[in-house]
N, C-alpha and C. Protein backbone atom coordinates (compact mmCIF):
# COMPACT_ATOMS: atom_id res chain seq x y z
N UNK A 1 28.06 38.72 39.76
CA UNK A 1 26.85 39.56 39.86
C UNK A 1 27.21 41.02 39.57
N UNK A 2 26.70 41.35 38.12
CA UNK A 2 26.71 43.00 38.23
C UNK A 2 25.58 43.59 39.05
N UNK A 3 26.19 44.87 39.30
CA UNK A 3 25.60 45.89 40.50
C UNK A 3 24.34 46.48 39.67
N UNK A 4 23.25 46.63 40.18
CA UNK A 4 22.31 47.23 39.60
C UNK A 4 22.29 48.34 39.15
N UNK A 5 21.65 48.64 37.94
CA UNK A 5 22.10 50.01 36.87
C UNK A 5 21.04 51.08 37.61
N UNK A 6 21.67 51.94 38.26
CA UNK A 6 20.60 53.03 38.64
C UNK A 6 20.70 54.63 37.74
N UNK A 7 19.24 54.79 37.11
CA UNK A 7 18.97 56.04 36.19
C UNK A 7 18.34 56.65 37.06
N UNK A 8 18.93 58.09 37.02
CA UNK A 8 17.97 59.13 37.87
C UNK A 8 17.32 59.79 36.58
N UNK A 9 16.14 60.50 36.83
CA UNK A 9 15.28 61.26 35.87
C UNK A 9 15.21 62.52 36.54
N UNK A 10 15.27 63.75 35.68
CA UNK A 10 14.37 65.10 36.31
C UNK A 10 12.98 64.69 35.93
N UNK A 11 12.18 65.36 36.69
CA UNK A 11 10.62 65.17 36.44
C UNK A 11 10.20 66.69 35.77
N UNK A 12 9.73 67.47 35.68
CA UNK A 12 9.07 68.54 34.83
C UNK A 12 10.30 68.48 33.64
N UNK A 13 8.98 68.45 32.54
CA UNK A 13 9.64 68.48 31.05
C UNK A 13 10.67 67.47 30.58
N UNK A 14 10.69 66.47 31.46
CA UNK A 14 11.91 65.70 31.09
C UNK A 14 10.78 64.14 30.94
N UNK A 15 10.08 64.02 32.38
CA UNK A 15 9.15 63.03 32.20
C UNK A 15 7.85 63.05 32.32
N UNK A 16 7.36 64.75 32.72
CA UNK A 16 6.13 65.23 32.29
C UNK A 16 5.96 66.77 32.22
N UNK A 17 4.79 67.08 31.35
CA UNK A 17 4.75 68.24 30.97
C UNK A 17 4.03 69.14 32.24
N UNK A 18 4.44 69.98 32.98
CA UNK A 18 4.23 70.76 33.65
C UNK A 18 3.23 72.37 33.69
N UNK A 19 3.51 72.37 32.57
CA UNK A 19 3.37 73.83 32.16
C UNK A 19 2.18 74.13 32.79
N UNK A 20 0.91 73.29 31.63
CA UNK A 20 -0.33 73.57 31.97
C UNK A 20 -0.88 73.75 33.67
N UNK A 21 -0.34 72.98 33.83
CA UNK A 21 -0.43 73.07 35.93
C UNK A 21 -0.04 73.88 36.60
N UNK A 22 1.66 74.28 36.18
CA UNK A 22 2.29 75.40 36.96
C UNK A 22 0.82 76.73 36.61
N UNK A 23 0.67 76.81 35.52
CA UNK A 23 0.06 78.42 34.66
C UNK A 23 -1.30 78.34 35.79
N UNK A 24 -2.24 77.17 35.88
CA UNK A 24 -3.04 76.91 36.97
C UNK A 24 -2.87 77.06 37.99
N UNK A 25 -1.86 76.73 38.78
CA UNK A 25 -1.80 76.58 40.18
C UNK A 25 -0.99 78.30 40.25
N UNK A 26 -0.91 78.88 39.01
CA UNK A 26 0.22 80.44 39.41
C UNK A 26 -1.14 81.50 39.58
N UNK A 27 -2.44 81.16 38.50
CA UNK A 27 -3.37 81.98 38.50
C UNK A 27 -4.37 81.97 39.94
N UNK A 28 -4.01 80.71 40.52
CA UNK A 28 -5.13 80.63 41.94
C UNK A 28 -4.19 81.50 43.14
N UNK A 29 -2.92 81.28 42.73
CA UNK A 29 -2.06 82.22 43.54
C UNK A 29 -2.07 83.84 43.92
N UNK A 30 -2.10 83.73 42.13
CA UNK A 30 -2.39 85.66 41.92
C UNK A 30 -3.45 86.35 42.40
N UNK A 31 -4.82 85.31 41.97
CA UNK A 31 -5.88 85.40 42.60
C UNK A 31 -6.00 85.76 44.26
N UNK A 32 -5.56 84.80 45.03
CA UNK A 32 -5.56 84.98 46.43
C UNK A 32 -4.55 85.87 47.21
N UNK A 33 -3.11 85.93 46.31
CA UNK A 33 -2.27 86.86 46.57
C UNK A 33 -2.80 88.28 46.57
N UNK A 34 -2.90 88.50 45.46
CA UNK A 34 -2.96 89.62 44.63
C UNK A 34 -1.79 90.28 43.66
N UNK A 35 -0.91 89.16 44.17
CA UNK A 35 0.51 89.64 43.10
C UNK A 35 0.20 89.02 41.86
N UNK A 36 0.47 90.11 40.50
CA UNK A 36 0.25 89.65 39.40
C UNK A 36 1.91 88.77 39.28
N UNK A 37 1.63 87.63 38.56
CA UNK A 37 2.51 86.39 38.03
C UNK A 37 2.54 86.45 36.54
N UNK A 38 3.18 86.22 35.46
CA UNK A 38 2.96 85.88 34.23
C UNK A 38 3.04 84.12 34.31
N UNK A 39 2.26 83.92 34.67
CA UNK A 39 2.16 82.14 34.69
C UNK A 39 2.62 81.54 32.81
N UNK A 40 2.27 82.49 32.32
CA UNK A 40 2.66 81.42 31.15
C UNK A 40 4.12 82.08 30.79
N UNK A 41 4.49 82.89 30.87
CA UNK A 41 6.31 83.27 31.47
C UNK A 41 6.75 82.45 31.80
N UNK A 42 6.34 82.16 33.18
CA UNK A 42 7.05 80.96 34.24
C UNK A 42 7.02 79.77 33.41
N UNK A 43 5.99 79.20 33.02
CA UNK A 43 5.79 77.92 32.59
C UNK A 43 6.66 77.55 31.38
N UNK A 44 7.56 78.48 30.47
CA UNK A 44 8.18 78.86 29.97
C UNK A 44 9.45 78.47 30.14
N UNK A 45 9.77 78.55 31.31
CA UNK A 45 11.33 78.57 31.72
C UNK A 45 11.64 77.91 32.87
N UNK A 46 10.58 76.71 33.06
CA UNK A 46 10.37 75.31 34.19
C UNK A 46 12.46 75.35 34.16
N UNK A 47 12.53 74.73 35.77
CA UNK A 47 13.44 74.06 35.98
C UNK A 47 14.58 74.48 37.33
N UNK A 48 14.19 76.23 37.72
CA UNK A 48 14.79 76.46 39.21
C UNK A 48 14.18 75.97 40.38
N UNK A 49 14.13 76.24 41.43
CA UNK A 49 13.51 76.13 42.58
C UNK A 49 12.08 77.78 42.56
N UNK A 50 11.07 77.27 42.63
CA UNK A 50 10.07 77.97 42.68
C UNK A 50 10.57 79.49 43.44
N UNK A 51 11.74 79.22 44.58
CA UNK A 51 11.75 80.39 45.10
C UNK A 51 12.68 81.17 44.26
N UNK A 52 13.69 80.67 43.83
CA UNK A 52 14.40 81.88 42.68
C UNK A 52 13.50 82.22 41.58
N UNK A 53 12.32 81.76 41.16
CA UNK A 53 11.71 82.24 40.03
C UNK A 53 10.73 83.26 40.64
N UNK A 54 10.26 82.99 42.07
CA UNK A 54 9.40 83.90 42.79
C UNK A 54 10.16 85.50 42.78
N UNK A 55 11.69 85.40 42.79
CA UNK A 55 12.04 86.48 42.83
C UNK A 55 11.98 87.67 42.39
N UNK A 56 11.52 86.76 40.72
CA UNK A 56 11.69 88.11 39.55
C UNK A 56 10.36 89.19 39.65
N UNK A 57 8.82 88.24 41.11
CA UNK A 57 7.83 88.59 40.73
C UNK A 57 7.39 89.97 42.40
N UNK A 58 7.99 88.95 43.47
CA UNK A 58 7.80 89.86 44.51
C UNK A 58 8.90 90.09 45.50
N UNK A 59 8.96 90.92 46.18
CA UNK A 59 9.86 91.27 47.06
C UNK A 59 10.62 89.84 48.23
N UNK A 60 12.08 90.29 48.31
CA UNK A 60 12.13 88.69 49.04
C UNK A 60 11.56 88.03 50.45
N UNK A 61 10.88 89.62 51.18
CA UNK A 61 10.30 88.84 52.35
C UNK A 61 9.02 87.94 52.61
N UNK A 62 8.24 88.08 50.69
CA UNK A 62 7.32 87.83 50.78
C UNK A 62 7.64 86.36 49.66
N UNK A 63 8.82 85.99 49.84
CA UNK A 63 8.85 84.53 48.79
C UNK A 63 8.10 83.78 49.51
N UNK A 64 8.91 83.61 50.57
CA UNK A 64 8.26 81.92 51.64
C UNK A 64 7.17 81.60 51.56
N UNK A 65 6.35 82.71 51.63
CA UNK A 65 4.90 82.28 52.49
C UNK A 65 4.14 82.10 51.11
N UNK A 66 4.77 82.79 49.96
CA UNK A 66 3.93 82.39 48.45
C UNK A 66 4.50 80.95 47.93
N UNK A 67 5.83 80.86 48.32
CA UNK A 67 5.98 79.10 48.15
C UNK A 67 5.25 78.37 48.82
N UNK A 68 5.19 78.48 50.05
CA UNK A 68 4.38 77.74 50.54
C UNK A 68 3.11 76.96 49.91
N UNK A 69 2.54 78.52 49.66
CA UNK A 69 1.25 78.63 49.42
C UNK A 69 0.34 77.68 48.09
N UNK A 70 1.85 78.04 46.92
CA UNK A 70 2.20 77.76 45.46
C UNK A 70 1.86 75.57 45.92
N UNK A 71 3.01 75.26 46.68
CA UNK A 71 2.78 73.71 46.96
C UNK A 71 1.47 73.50 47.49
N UNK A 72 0.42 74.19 48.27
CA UNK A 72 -0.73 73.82 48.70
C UNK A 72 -1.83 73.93 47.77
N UNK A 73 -1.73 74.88 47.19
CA UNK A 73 -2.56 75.23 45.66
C UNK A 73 -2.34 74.06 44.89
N UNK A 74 -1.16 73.86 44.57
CA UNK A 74 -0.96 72.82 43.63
C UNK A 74 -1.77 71.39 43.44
N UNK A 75 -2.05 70.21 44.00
CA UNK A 75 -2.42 69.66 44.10
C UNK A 75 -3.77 69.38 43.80
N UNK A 76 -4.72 70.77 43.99
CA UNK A 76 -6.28 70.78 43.31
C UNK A 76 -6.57 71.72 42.34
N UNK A 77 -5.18 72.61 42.13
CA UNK A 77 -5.24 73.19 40.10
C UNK A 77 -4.49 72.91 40.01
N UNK A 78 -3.39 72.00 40.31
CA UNK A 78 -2.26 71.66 38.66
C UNK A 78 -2.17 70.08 39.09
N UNK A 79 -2.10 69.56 39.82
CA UNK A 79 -2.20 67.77 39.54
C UNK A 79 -2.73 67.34 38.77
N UNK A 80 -3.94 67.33 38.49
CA UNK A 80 -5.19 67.66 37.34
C UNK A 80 -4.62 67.38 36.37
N UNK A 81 -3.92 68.82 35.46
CA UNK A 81 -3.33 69.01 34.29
C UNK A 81 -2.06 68.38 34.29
N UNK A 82 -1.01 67.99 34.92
CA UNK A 82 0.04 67.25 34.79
C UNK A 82 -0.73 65.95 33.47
N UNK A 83 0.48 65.37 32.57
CA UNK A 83 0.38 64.54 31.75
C UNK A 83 2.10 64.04 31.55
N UNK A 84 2.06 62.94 31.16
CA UNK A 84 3.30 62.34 30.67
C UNK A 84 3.89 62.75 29.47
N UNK A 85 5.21 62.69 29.32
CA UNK A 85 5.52 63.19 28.06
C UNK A 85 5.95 61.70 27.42
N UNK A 86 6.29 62.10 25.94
CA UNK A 86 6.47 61.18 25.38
C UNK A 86 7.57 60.37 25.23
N UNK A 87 7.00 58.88 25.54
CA UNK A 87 8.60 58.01 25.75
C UNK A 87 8.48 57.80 27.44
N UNK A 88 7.92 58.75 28.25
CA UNK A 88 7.96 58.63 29.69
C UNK A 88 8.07 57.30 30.55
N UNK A 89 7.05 56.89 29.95
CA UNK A 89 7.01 55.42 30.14
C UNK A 89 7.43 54.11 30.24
N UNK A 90 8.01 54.29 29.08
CA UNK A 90 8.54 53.20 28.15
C UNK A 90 10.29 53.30 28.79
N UNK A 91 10.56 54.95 28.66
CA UNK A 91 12.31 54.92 29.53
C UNK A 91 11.91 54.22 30.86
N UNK A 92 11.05 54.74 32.14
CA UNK A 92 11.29 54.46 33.25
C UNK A 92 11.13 52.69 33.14
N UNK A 93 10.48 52.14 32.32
CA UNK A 93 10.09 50.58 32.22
C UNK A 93 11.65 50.17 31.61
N UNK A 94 12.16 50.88 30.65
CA UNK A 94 12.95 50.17 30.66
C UNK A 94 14.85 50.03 31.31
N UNK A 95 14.58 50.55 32.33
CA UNK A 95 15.44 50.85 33.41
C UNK A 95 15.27 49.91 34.45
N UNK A 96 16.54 49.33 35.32
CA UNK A 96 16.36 48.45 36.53
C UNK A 96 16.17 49.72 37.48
N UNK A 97 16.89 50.44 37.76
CA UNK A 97 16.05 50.94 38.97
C UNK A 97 16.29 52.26 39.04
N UNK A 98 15.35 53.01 38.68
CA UNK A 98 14.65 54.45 38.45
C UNK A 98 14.40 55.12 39.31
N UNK A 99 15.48 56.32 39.59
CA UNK A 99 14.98 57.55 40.91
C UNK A 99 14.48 58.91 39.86
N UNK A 100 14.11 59.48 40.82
CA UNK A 100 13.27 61.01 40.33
C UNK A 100 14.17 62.01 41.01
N UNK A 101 15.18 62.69 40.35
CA UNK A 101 15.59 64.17 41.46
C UNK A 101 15.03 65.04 41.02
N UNK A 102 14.97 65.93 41.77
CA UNK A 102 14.09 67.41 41.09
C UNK A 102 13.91 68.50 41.76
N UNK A 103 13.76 69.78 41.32
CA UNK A 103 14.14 71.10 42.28
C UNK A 103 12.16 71.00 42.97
N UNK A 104 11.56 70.11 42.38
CA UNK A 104 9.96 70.65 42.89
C UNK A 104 9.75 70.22 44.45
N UNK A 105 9.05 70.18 45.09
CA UNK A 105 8.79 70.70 46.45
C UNK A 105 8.45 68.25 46.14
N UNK A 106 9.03 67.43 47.41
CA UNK A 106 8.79 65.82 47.10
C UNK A 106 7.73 65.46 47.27
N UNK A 107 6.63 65.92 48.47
CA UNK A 107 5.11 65.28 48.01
C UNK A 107 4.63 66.15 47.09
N UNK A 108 4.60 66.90 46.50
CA UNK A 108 3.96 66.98 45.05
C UNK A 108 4.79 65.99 44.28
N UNK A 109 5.93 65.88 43.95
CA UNK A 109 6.44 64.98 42.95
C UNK A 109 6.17 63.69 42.97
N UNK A 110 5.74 63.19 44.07
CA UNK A 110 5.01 62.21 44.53
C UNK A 110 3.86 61.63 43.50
N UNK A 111 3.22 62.40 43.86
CA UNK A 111 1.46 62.68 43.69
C UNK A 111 1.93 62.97 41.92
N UNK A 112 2.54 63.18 41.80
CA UNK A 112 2.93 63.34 40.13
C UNK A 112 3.27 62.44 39.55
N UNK A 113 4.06 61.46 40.31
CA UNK A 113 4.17 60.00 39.32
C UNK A 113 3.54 59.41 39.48
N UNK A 114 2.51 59.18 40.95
CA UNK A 114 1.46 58.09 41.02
C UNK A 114 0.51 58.46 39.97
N UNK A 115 0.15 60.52 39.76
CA UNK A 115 -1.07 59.99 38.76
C UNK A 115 -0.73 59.74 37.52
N UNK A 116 0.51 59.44 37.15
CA UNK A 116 1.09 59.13 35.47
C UNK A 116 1.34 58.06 35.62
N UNK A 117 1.39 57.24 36.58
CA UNK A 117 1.77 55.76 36.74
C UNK A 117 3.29 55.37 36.27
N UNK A 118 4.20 55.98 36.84
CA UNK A 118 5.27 55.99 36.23
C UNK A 118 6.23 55.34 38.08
N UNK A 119 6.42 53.95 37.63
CA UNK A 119 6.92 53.74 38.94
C UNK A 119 7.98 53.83 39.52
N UNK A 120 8.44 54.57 40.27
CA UNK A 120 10.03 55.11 40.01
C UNK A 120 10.56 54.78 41.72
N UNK A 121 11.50 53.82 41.81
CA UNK A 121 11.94 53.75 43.30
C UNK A 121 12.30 54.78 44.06
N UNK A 122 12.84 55.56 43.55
CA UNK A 122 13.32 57.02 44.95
C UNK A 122 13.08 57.80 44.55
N UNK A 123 12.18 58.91 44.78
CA UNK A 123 12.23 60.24 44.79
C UNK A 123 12.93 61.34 45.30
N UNK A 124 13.61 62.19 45.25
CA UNK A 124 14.80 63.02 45.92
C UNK A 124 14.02 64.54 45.16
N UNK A 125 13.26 65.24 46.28
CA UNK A 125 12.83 66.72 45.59
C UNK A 125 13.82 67.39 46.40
N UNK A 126 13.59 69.08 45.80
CA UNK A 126 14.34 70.10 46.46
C UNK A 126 15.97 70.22 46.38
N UNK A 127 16.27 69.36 45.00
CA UNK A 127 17.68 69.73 44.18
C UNK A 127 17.67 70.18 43.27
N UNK A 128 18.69 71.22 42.67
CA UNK A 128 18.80 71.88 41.89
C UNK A 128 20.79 72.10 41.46
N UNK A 129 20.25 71.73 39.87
CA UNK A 129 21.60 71.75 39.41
C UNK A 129 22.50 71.23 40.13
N UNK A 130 23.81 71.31 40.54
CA UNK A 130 25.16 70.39 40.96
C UNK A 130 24.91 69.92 42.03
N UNK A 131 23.67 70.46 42.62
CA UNK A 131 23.15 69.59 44.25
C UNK A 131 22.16 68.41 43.78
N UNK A 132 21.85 68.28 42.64
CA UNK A 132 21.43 67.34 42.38
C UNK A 132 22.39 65.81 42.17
N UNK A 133 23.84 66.26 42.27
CA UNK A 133 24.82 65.26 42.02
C UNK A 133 24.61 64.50 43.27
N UNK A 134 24.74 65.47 44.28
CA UNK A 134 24.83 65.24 45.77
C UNK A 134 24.07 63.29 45.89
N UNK A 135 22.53 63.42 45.41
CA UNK A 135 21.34 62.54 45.74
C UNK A 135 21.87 60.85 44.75
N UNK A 136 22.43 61.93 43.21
CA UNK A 136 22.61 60.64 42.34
C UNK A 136 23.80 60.31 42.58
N UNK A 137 24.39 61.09 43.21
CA UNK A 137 26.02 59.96 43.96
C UNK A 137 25.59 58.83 45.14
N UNK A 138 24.79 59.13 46.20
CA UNK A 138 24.41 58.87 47.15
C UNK A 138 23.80 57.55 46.43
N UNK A 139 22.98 57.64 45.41
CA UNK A 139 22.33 56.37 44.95
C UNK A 139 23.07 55.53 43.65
N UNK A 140 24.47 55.69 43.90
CA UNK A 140 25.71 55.38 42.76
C UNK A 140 24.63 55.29 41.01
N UNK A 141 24.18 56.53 41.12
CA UNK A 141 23.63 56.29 39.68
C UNK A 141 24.69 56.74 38.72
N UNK A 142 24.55 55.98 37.36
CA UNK A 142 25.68 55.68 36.79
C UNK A 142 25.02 56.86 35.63
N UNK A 143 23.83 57.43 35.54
CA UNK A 143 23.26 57.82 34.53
C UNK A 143 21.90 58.94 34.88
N UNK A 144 22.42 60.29 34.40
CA UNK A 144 20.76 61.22 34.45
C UNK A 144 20.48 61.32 32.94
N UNK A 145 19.10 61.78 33.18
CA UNK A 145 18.40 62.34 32.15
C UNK A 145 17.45 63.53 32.83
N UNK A 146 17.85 64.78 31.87
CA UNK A 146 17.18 66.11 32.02
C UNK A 146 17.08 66.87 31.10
N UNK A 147 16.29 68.27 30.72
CA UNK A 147 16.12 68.78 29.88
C UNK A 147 16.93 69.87 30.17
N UNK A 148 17.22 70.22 31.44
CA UNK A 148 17.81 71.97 31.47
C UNK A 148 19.69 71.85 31.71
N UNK A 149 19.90 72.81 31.40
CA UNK A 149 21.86 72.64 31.66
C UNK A 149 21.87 72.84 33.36
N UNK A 150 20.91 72.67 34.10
CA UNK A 150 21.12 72.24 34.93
C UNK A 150 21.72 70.95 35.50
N UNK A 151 20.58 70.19 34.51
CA UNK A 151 20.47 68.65 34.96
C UNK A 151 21.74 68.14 34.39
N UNK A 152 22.36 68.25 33.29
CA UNK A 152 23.72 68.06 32.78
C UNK A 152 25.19 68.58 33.76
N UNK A 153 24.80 69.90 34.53
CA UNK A 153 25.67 70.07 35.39
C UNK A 153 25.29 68.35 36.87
N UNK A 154 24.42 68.98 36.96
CA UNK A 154 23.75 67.63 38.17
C UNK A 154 24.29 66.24 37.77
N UNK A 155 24.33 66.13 36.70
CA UNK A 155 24.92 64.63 36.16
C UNK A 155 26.23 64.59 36.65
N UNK A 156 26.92 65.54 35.77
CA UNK A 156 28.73 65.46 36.42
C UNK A 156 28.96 65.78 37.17
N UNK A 157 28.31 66.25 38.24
CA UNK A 157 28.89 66.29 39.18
C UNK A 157 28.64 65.24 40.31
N UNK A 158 27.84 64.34 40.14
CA UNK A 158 27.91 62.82 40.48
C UNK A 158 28.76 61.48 39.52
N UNK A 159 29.55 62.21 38.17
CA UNK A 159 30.27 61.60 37.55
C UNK A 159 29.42 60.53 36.30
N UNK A 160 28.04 60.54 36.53
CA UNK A 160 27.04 60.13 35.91
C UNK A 160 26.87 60.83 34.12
N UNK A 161 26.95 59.74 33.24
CA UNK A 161 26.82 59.98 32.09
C UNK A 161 25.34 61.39 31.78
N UNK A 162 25.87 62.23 31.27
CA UNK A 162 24.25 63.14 30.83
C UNK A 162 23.59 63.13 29.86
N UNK A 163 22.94 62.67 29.77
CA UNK A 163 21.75 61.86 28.85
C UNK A 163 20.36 63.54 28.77
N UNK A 164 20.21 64.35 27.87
CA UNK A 164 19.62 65.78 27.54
C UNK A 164 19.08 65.27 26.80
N UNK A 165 17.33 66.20 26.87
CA UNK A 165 16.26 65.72 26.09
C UNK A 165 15.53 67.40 26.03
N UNK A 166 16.07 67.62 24.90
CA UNK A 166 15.50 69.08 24.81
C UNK A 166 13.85 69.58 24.56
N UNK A 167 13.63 69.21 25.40
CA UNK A 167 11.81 69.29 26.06
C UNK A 167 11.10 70.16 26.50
N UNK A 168 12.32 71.26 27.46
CA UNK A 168 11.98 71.89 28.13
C UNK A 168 12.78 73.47 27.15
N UNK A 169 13.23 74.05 28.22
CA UNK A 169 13.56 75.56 27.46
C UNK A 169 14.46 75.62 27.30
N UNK A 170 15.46 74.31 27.02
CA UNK A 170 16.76 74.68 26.99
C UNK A 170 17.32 74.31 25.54
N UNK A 171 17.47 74.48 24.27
CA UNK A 171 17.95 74.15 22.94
C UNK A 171 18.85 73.09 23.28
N UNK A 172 18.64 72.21 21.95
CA UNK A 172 19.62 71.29 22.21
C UNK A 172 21.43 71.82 21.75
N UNK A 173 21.06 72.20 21.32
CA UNK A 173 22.58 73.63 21.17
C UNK A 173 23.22 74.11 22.40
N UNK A 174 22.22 74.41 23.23
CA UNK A 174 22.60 74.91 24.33
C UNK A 174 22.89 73.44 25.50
N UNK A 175 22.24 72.37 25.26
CA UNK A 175 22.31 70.95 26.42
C UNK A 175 24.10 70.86 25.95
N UNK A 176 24.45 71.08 24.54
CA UNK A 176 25.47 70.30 24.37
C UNK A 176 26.21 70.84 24.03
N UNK A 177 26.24 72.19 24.20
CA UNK A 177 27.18 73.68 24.73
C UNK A 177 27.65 72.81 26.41
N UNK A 178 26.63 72.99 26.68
CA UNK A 178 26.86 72.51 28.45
C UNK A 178 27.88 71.58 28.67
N UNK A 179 27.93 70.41 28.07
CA UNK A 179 28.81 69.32 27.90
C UNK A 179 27.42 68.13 28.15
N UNK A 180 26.58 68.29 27.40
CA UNK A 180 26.10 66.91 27.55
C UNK A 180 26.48 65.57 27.00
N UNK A 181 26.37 64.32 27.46
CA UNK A 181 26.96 63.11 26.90
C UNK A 181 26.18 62.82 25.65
N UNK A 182 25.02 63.01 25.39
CA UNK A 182 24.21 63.04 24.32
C UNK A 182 22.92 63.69 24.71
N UNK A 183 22.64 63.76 23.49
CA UNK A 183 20.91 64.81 23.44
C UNK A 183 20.03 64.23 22.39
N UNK A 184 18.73 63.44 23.14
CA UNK A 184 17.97 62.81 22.46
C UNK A 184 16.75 64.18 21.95
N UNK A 185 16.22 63.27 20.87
CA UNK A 185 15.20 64.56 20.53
C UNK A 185 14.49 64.40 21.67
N UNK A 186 13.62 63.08 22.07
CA UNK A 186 12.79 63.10 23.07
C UNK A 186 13.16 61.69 23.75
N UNK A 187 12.43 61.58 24.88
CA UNK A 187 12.42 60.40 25.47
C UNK A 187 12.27 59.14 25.06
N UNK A 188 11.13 59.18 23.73
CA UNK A 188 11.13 58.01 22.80
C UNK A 188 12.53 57.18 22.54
N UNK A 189 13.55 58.23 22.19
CA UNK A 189 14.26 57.44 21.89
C UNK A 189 15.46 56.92 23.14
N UNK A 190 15.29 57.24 24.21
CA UNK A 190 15.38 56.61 25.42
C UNK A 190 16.13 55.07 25.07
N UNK A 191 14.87 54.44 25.30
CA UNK A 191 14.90 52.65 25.35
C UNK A 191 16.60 52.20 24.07
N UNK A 192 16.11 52.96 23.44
CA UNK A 192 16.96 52.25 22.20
C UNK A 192 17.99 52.91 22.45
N UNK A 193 18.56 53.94 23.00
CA UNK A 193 19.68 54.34 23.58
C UNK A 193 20.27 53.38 24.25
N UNK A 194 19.80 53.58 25.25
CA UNK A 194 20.12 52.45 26.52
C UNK A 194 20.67 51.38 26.18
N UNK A 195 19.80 50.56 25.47
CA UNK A 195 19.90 49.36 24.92
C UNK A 195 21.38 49.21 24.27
N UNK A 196 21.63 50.03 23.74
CA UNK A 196 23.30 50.19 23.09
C UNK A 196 24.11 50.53 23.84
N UNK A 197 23.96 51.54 24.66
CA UNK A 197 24.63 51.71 25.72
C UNK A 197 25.06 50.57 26.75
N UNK A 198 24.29 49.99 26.82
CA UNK A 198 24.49 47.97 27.76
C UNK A 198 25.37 47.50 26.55
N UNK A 199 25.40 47.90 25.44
CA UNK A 199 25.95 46.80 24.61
C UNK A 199 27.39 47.35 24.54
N UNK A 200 27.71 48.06 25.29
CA UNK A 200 29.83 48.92 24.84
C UNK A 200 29.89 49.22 26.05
């Protein structure tokens, strides 16, 4: 009996497009804040933890309570606009058993694959870069896929092959500057990766 093949995924830009939601859920913020955001800036450069990107916008005593705020907003302006990217599907289907790590806050990421229908056994939010190894060691995944040189650091450092899908803001120049194991154009070509990959 071989051991079951476990793939972790990042979720924004890797297995859905974010943008449109973050830019939504940043303008109901600004709105009620009053701190101006460049939401389509941010949406731009998906892939830290909301609170290091909060930094560049307001002072640090006032991150928390706008993160907070950012995850409660979310859900009735940017769930909405969340959509799948392409190939999304078809990779997590064709995987035995599919986790989600990701720096986003876990019941939103939640609520993000149920409405893409993307069925993924574990979710692990609130990692970022080489702490993301931490979750895909823990779940002996043999394999990530991400768009940012984050997620490529996050791979090796759970010893996990890095599988880069330059989707998000990171060039594929730059995934494989990083040391990625390969860099698909997109997720499409996922399945047929894999598939060879079982075969060596």
């Amino acid at each position: 009996m071989r051991p079951v093949l476990v793939v972790g995924f990042d979720l924004d830009m890797t297995l859905v497009d974010s943008r449109p939601a973050t830019v939504a859920t940043l303008a109901a913020l600004s709105a009620e804040s009053g701190v101006a955001i460049d939401g389509e800036l941010v949406a731009s450069r998906l892939g830290a933890p909301f609170e290091v990107e909060m930094a560049n916008w307001v002072e640090e005593a006032r991150i928390p309570l706008l993160a907070t705020r950012f995850r409660e907003l979310f859900p009735a302006h940017g769930l909405p606009l969340i959509t799948s990217l392409p190939g999304a599907a078809h990779s997590v289907a064709a995987v035995e058993r599919a986790m989600v790590v990701t720096a986003r806050y876990e019941p939103n990421a939640r609520q993000i694959l149920t409405l893409c229908g993307l069925p993924i056994d574990d979710v692990v939010g609130w990692k970022h870069g080489p702490a993301k190894g931490e979750a895909l060691r823990g779940a002996d995944a043999r394999i990530y896929v991400g768009d940012t040189v984050g997620d490529v650091h996050g791979a090796h450092a759970a010893g996990a092959v890095a599988v880069a899908v330059p989707t998000g803001h990171n060039t594929a120049a730059e995934l494989e500057a990083a040391g990625a194991d390969v860099v698909l154009t997109s997720l499409t070509e996922f399945p047929d990766w894999l598939a060879g990959w079982h075969r060596h």
